[in-house]
Protein backbone atom coordinates (compact mmCIF):
# COMPACT_ATOMS: atom_id res chain seq x y z
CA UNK A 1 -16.81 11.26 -4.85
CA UNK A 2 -20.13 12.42 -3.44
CA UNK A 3 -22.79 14.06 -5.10
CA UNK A 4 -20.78 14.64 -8.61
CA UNK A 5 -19.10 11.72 -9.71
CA UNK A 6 -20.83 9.27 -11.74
CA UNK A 7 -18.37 6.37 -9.40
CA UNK A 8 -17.59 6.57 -5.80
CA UNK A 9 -14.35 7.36 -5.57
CA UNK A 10 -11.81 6.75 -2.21
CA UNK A 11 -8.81 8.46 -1.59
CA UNK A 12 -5.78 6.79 -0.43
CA UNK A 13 -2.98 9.55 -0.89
CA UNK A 14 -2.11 9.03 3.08
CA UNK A 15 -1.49 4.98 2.64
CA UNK A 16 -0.67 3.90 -0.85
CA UNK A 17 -0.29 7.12 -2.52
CA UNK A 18 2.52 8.39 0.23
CA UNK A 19 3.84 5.15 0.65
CA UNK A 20 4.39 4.49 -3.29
CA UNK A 21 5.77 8.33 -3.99
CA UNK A 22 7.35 9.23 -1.00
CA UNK A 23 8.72 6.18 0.48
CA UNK A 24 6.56 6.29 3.27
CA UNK A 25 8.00 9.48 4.16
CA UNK A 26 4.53 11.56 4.97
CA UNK A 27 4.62 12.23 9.10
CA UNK A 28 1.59 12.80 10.99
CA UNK A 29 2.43 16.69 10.92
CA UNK A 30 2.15 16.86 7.30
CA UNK A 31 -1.50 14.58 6.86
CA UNK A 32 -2.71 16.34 9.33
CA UNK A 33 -1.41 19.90 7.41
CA UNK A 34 -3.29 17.94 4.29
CA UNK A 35 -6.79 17.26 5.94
CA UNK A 36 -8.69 20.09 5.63
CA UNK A 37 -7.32 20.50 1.76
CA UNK A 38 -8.12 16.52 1.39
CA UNK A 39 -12.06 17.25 3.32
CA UNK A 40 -12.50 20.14 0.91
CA UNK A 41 -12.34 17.94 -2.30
CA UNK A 42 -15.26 15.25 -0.45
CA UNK A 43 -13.97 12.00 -0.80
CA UNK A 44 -16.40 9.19 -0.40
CA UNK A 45 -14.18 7.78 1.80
CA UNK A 46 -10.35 8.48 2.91
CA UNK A 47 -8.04 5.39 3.91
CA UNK A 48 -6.16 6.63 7.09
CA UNK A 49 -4.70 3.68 7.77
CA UNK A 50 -2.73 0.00 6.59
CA UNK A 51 -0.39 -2.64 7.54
CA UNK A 52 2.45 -0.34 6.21
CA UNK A 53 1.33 3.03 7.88
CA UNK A 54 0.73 1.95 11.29
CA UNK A 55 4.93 0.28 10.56
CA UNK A 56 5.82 3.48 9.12
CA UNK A 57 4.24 5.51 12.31
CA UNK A 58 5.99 3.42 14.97
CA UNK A 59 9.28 3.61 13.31
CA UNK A 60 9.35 7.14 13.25
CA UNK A 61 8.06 7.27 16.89
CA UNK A 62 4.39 8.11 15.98
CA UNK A 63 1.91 6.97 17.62
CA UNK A 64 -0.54 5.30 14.70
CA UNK A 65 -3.72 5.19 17.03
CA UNK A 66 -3.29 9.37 17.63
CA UNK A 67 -2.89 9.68 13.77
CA UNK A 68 -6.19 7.97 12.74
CA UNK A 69 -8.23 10.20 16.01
CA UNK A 70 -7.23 13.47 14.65
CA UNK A 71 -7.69 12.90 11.07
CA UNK A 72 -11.15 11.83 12.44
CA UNK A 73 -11.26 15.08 14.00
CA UNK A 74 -9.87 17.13 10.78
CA UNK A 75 -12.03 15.22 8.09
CA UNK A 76 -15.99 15.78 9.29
CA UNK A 77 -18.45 13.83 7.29
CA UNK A 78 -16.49 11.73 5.48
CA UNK A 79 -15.73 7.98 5.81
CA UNK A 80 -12.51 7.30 7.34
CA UNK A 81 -11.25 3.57 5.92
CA UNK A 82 -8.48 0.91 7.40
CA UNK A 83 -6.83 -2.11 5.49
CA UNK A 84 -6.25 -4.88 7.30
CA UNK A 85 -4.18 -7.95 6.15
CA UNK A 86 -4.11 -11.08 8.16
CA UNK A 87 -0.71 -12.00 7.28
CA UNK A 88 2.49 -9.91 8.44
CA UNK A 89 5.87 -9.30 6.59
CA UNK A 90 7.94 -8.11 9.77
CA UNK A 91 9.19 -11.84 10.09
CA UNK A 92 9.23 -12.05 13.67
CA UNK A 93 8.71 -15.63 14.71
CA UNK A 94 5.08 -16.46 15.87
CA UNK A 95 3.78 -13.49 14.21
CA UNK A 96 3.37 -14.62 11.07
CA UNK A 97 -0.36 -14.83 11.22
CA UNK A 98 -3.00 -12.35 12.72
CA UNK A 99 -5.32 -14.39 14.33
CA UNK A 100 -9.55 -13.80 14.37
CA UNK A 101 -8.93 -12.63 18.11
CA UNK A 102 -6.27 -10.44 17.19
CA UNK A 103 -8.01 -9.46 14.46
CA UNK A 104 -11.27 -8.65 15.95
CA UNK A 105 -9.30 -6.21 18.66
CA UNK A 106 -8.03 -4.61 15.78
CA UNK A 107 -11.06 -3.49 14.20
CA UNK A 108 -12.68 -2.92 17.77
CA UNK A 109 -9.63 -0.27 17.76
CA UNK A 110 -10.59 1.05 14.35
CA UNK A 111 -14.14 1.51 14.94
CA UNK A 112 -13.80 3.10 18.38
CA UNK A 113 -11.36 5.76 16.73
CA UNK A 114 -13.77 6.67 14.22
CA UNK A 115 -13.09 4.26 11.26
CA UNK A 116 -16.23 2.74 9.40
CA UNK A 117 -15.02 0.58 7.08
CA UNK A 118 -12.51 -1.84 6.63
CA UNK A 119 -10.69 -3.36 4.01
CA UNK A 120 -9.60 -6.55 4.44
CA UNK A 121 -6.57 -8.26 2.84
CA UNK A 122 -5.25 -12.11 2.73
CA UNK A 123 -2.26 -12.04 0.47
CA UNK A 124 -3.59 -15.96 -0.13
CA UNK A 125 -7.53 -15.68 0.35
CA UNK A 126 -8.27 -18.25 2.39
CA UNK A 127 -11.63 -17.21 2.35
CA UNK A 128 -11.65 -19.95 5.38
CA UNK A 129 -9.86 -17.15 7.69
CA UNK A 130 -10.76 -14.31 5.96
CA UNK A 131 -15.36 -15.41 7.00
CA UNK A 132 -14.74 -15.23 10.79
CA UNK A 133 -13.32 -11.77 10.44
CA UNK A 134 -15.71 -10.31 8.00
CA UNK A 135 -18.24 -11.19 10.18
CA UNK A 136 -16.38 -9.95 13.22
CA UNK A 137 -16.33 -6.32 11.17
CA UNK A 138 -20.47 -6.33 10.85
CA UNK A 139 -20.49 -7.12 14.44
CA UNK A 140 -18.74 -4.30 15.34
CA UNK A 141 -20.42 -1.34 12.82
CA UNK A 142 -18.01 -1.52 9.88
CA UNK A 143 -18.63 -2.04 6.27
CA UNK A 144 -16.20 -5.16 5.35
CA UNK A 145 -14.56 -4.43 1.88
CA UNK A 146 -13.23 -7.88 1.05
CA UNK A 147 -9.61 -7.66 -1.31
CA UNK A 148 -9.49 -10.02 -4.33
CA UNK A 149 -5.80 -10.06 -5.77
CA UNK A 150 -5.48 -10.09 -9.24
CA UNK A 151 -2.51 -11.80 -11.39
CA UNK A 152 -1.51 -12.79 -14.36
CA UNK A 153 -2.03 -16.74 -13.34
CA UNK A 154 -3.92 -19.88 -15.12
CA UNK A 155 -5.77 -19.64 -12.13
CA UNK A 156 -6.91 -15.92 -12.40
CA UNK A 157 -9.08 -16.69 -15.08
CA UNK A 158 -12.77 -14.53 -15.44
CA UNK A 159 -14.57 -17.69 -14.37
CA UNK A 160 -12.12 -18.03 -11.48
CA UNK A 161 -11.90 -14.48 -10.20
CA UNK A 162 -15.71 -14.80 -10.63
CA UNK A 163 -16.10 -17.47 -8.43
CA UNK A 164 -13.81 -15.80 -5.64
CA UNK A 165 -15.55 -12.84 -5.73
CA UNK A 166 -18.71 -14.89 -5.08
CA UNK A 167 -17.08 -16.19 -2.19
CA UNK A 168 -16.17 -13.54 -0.76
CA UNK A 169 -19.74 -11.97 -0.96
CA UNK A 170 -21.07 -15.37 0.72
CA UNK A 171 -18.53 -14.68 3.36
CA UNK A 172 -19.91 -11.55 4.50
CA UNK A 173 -18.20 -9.07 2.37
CA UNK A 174 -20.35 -6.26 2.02
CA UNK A 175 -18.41 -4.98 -0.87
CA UNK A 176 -15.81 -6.42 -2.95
CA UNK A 177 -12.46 -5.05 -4.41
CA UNK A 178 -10.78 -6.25 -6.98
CA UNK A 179 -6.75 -5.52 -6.45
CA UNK A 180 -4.67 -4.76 -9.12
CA UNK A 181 -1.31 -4.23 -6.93
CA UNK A 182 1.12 -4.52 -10.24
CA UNK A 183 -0.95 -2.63 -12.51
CA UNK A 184 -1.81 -5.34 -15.01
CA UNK A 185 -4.88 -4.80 -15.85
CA UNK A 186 -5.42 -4.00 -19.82
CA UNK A 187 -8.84 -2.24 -21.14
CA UNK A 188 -9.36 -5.33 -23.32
CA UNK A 189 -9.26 -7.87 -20.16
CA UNK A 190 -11.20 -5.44 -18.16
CA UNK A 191 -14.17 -5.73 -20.76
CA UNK A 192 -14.49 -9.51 -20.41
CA UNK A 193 -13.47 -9.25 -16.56
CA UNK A 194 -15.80 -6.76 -14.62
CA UNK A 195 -19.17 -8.01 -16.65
CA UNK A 196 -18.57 -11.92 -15.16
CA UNK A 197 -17.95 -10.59 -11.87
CA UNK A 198 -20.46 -7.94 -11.72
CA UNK A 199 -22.76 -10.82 -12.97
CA UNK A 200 -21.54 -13.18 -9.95
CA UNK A 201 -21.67 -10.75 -7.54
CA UNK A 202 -25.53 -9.33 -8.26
CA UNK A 203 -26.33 -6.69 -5.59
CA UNK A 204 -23.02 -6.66 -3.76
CA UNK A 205 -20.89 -3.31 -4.88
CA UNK A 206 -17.69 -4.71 -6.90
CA UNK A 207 -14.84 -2.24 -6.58
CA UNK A 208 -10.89 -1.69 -8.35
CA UNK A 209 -7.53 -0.89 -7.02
CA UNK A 210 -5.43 0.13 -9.78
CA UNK A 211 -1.47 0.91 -9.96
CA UNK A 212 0.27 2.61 -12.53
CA UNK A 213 3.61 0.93 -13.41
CA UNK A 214 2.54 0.31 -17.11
CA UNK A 215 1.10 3.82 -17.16
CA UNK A 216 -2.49 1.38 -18.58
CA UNK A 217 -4.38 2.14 -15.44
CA UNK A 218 -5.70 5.82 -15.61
CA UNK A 219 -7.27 4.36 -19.23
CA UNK A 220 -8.12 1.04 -17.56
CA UNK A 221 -9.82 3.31 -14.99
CA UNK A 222 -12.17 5.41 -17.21
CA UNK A 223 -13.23 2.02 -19.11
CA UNK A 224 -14.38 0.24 -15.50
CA UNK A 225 -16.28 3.44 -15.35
CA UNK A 226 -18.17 3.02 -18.71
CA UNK A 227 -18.82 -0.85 -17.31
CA UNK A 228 -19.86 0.11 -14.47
CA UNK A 229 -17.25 -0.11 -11.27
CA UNK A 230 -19.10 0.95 -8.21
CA UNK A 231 -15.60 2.18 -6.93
CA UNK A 232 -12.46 3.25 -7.46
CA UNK A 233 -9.29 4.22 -5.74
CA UNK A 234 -7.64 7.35 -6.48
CA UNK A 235 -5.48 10.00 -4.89
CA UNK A 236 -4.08 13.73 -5.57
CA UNK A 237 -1.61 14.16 -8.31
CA UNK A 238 1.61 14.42 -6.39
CA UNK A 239 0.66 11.09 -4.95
CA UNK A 240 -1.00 9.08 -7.79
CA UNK A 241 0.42 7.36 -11.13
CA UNK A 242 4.07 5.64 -11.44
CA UNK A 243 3.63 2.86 -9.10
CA UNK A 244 0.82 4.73 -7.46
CA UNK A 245 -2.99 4.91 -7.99
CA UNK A 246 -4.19 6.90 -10.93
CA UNK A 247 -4.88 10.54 -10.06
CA UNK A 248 -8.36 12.16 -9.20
CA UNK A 249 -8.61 15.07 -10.66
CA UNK A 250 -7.42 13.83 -13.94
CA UNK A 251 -10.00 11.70 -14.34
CA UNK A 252 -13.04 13.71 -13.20
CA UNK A 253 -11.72 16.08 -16.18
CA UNK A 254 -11.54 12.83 -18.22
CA UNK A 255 -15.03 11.84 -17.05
CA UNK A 256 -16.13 15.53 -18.17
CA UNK A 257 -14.31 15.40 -21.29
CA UNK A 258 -16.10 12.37 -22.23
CA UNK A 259 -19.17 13.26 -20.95
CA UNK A 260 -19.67 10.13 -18.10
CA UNK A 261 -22.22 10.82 -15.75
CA UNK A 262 -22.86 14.31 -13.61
CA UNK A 263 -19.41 16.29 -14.31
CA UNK A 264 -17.58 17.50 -11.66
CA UNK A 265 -18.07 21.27 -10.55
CA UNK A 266 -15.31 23.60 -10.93
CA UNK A 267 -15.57 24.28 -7.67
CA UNK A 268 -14.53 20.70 -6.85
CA UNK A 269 -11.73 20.43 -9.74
CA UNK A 270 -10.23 23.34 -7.59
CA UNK A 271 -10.53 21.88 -4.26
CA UNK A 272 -8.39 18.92 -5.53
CA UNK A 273 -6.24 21.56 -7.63
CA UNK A 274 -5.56 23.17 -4.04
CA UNK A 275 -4.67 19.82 -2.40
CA UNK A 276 -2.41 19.19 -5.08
CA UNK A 277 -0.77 22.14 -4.60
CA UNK A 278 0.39 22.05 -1.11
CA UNK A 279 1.46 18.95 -1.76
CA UNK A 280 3.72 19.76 -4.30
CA UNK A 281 4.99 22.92 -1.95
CA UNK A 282 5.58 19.55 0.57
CA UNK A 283 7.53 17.66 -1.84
CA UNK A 284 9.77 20.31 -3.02
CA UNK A 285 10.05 21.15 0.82
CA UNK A 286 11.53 18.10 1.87
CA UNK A 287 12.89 17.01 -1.10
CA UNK A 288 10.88 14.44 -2.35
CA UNK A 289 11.18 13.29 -5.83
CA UNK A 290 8.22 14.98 -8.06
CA UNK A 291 5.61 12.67 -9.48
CA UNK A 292 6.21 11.71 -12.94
CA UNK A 293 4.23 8.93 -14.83
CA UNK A 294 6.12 5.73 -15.84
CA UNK A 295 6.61 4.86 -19.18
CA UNK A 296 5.03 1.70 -20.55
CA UNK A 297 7.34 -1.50 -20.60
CA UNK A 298 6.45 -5.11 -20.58
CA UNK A 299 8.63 -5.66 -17.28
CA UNK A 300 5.98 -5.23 -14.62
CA UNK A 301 3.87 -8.17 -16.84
CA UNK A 302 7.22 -10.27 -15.84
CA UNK A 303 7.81 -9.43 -12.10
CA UNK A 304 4.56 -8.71 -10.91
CA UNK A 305 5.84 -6.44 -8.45
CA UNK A 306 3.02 -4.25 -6.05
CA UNK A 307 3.56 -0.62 -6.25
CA UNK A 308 5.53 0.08 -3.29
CA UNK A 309 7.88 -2.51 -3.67
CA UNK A 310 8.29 -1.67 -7.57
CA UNK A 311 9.42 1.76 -7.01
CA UNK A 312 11.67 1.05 -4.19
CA UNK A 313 13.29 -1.74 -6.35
CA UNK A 314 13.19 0.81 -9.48
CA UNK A 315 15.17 3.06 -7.27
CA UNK A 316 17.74 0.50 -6.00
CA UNK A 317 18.78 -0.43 -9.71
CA UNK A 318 18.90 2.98 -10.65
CA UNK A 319 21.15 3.66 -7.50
CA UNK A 320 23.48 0.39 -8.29
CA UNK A 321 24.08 1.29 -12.03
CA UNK A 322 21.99 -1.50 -12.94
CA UNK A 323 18.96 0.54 -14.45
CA UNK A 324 19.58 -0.91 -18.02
CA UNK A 325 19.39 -4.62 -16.58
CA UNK A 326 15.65 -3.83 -15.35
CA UNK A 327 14.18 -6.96 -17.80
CA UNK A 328 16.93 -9.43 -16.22
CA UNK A 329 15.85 -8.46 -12.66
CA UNK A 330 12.47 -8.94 -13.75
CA UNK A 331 13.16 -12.61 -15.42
CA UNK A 332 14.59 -12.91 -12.37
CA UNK A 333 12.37 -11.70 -9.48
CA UNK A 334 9.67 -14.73 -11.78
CA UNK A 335 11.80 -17.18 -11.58
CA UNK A 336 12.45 -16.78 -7.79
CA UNK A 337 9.19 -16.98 -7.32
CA UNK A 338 8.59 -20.39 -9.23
CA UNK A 339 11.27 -21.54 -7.10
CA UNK A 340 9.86 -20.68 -3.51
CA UNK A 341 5.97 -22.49 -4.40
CA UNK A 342 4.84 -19.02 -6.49
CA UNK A 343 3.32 -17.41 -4.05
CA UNK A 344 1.12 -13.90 -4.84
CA UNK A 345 3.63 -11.03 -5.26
CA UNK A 346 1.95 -9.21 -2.18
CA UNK A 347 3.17 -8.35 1.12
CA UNK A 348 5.08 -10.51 3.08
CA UNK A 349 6.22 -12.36 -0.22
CA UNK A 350 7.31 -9.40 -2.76
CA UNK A 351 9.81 -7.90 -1.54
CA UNK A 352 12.00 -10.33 0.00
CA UNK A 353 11.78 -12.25 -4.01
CA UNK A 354 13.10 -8.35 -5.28
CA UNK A 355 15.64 -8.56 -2.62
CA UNK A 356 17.25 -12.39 -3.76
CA UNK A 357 16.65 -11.41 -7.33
CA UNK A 358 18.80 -8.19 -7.17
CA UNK A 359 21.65 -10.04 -5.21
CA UNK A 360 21.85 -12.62 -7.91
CA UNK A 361 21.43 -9.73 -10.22
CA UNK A 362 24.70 -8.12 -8.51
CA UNK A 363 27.17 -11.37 -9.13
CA UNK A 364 25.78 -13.52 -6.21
CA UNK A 365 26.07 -16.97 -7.13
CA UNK A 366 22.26 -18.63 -7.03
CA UNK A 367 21.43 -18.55 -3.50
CA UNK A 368 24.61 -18.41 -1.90
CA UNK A 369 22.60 -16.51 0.75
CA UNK A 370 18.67 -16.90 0.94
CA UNK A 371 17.01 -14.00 2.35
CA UNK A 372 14.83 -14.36 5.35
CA UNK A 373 11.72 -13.35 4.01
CA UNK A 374 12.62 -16.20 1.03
CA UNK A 375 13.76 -18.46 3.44
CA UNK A 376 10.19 -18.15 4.95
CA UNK A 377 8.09 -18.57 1.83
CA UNK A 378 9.85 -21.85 1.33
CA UNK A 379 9.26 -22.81 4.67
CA UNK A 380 5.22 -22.15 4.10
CA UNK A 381 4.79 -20.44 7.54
CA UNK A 382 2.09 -18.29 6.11
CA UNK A 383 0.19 -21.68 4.70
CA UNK A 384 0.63 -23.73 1.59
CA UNK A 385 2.53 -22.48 -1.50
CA UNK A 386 -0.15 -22.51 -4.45
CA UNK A 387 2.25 -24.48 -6.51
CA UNK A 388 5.36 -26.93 -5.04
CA UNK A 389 8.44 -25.17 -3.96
CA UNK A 390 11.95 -26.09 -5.34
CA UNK A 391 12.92 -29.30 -3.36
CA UNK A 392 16.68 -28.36 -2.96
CA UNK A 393 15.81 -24.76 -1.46
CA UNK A 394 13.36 -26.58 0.93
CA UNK A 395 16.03 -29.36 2.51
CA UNK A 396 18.72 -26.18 2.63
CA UNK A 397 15.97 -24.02 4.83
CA UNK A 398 14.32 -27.15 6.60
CA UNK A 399 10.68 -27.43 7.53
CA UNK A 400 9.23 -25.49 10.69
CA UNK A 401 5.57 -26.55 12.35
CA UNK A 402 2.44 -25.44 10.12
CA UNK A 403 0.99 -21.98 10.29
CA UNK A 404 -0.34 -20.87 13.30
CA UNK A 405 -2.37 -17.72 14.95
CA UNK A 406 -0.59 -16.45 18.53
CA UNK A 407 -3.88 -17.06 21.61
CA UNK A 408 -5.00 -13.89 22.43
CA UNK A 409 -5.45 -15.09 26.56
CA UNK A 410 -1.43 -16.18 25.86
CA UNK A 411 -0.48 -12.66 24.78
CA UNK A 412 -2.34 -11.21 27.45
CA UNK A 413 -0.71 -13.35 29.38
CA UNK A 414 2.75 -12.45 28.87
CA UNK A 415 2.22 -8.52 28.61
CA UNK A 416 -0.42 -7.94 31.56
CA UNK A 417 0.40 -3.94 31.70
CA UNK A 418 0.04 -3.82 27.70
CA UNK A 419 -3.90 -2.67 26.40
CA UNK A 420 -5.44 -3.59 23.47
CA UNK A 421 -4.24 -1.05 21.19
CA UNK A 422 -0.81 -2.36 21.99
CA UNK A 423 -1.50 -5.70 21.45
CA UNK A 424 -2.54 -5.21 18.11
CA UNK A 425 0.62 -2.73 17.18
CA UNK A 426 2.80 -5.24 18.46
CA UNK A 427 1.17 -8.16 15.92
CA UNK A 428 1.30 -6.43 13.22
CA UNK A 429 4.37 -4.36 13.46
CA UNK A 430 6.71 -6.87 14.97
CA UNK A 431 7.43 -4.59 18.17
CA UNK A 432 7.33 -5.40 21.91
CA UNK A 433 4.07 -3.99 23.17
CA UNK A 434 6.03 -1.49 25.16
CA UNK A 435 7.50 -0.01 22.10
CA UNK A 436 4.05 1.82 21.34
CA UNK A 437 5.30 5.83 21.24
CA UNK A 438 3.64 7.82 23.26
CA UNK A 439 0.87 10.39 21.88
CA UNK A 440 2.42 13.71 20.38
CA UNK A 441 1.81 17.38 22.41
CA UNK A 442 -0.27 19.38 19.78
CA UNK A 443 3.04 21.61 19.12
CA UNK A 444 4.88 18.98 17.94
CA UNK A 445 2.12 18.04 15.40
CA UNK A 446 2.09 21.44 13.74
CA UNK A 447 3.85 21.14 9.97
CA UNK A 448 6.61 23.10 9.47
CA UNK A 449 8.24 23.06 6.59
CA UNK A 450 11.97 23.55 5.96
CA UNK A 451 12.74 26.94 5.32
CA UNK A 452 14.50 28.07 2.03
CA UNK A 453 17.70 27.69 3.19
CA UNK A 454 17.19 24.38 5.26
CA UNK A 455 15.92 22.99 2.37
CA UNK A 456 18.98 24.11 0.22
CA UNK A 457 21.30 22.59 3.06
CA UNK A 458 19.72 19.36 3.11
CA UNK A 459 20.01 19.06 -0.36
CA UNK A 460 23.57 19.79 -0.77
CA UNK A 461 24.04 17.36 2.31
CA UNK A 462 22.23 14.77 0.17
CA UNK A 463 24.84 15.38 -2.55
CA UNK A 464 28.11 16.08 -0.93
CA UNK A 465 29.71 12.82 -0.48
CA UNK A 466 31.47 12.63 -3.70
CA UNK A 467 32.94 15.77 -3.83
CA UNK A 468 36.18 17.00 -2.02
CA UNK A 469 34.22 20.41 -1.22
CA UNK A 470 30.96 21.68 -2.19
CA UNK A 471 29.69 25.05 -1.54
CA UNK A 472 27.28 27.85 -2.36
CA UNK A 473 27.37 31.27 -1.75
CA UNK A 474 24.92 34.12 -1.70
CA UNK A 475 23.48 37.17 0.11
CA UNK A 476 22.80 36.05 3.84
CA UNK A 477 24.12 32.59 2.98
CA UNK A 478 27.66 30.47 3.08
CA UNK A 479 27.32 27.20 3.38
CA UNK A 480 30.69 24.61 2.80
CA UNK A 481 30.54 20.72 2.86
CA UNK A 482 33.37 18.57 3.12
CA UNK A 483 32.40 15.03 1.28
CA UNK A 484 32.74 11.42 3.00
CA UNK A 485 33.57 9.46 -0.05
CA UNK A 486 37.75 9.04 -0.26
């Protein structure tokens, strides 16, 4: 936060926060309905964008490129932020790298729609790849926020992470964030952690990305405070905790309580209070599940799992009947990954490791299929496995030619009616260059939410296939479903 918070603290309820709670669910209608609400409570900064929005946008038929212009226009003063990850999980072939060119048009896109600073992400820091695009950021007028992943590994060590982070810095990272993407961060490893890097790193700003899943991370959070984090990501309540970030306005009141720094106005406490609120009426609107903290459990320490991918997995056992097996899918999802080189469990390698482990969970025999996104690991098309893959999975899936970037004059080549801004959609979403929707007219980007009785429709629709008949009856209202399931 400006002014009042003793850290500076960036909101990412339109990325993460939406994308963890709500499935990805929040349209362009409804940030934009948020903005003003979100500018009120003055964010240092406000991610608008990441590899999983702008895929979320174009699936819906959004166009990604309007979204991030008018939140420029609804959020004055405030830093407007944009993740970027050099490797893609849509699995189409040749795209499985984002190349410096690419790369550069990509932030030339960012920056000309307002964005001033990136964040950029490589699942397995090659700090090789990540220098020529850090450097390609300061060219262009954006401050390069440079993501180091943290895990539970040997090689994760505080001498190691220390050493990365120093790297990073050297490669033109004007600020570095540690990311804790399972939530595994304890207070007691923090304490040893964030003094060797903020050691390594001297003047350059040291940052932390924190999920939920072990419920740890709001406590984790006020303790990187006391040591000093520069920055922190948070977002509004309905958005934050479970496999989410931890929530803003509970920890400004924490940060009062304890008396850290400048407290935070009441003034401010109700801005957020405010956002919170219509976010809530949004949820219960379109039926979104409510946000609830997770209780602790040692499973997440097991199956690493990022946030999105841990509640959408969370979800699928509960749907299967499997919730009570959620330590054997865990056991599982690790030993997967031993077997496929134990890659980070980060985007593109996660989820498709959830997705063998619960078909094995279900009574597939070992294997018996492979799932592409395994299939892929194994073949190392994103670059070397950190540790050697299982030599009977690798003959079954067969080698394909090393990692490599798409040329930029190639691509231009192929799609000569296709700009820039397509170019880049079509890398990192895995869509033809033609498949960029169209702007929205401004009517069609007015929220509306359901009304009372659409909402009490959709939700009976939601629930009707078991039953022979459901229906509800009521002053001005008759509603009767007939359900699908025989």
């Amino acid at each position: 936060m400006t002014e009042e918070a003793v850290v500076r603290c960036t909101d990412v309820s339109l990325t993460d926060g939406q994308s963890a709670r709500w499935n990805g669910a929040m349209t362009t209608p409804m940030a934009l309905a948020l903005a003003p609400r979100l500018a009120a409570a003055r964010p240092a900064a406000v991610e608008v964008a990441s590899p999983a929005t702008l895929q979320q946008c174009v699936a819906r038929g959004e166009n990604p490129w309007q979204r991030i212009e008018l939140l420029r226009a609804h959020c004055p003063g405030i830093a407007l932020r944009a993740a970027v990850s050099l490797l893609t999980d849509h699995g189409r072939r040749g795209v499985d790298l984002i190349s410096t060119e690419i790369a550069t048009l990509w932030l030339r896109e960012l920056a000309q729609r307002g964005v001033s600073e990136i964040l950029l992400i490589d699942p397995l820091l090659d700090i090789e790849r990540m220098a020529p695009v850090l450097k390609a950021a300061k060219a262009v007028g954006l401050t390069a926020i440079a993501a180091l992943p943290f895990a539970q590994e040997p090689t994760r060590r505080d001498d190691d992470l220390r050493a990365n982070a120093v790297a990073l810095a050297a490669a033109g990272a004007d600020r570095v964030m540690l990311r804790d993407e399972g939530g595994l961060l304890t207070p007691d490893r923090l304490a040893t952690l964030l003094p060797a890097m903020r050691w390594g790193l001297g003047h350059t700003p040291l940052d932390l990305h924190l999920r939920c899943q072990t419920g740890l991370a709001p406590l984790v959070a006020l303790e990187a405070v006391r040591l000093g984090i520069d920055g922190l990501d948070t977002a509004f309540a309905p958005l934050a905790n479970g496999a989410s970030v931890p929530a803003l306005g509970t920890l400004l009141k924490s940060l009062r309580l304890l008396r850290q720094g400048r407290p935070a106005s009441d003034q401010l406490l109700h801005a957020i209070g405010e956002a919170g609120r219509l976010l809530a009426e949004m949820a219960d609107c379109e039926g979104f599940e409510p946000a609830r903290a997770w209780v602790f459990d040692l499973a997440p320490y097991v199956h690493e799992l990022p946030g999105e991918v841990a509640a959408q997995f969370m979800r699928k056992l509960a749907e299967s009947g499997l919730a009570h097996r959620l330590h054997a899918f865990a056991h599982d999802c690790a030993r997967v990954r031993r077997e496929v080189g134990a890659p980070p469990m980060l985007a593109p390698f996660a989820r498709p490791i959830a997705e063998q482990a619960l078909l094995h969970l279900q009574g597939m025999p070992r294997y018996a299929e492979i799932r592409p996104g395994v299939r892929r690991a194994l073949q190392q098309v994103h670059g070397p496995a950190p540790q050697e893959v299982d030599a009977g999975l690798a003959r079954r899936v067969g080698a394909l030619p090393g990692p490599a970037a798409s040329p930029l004059a190639a691509l231009r080549a192929a799609h000569p009616d296709a700009g820039d801004a397509a170019l880049v959609i079509a890398q990192s979403c895995g869509v033809a260059p033609g498949a960029l929707p169209a702007p929205a007219s401004p009517d069609a980007l007015r929220y509306a939410g359901l009304t009372p009785a659409q909402a009490l429709l959709a939700g009976l629709t939601a629930r009707a296939a078991p039953y022979a008949q459901l229906g509800v009856q009521g002053p001005g209202v008759s509603i009767q479903l007939q359900g699908t399931e025989s």
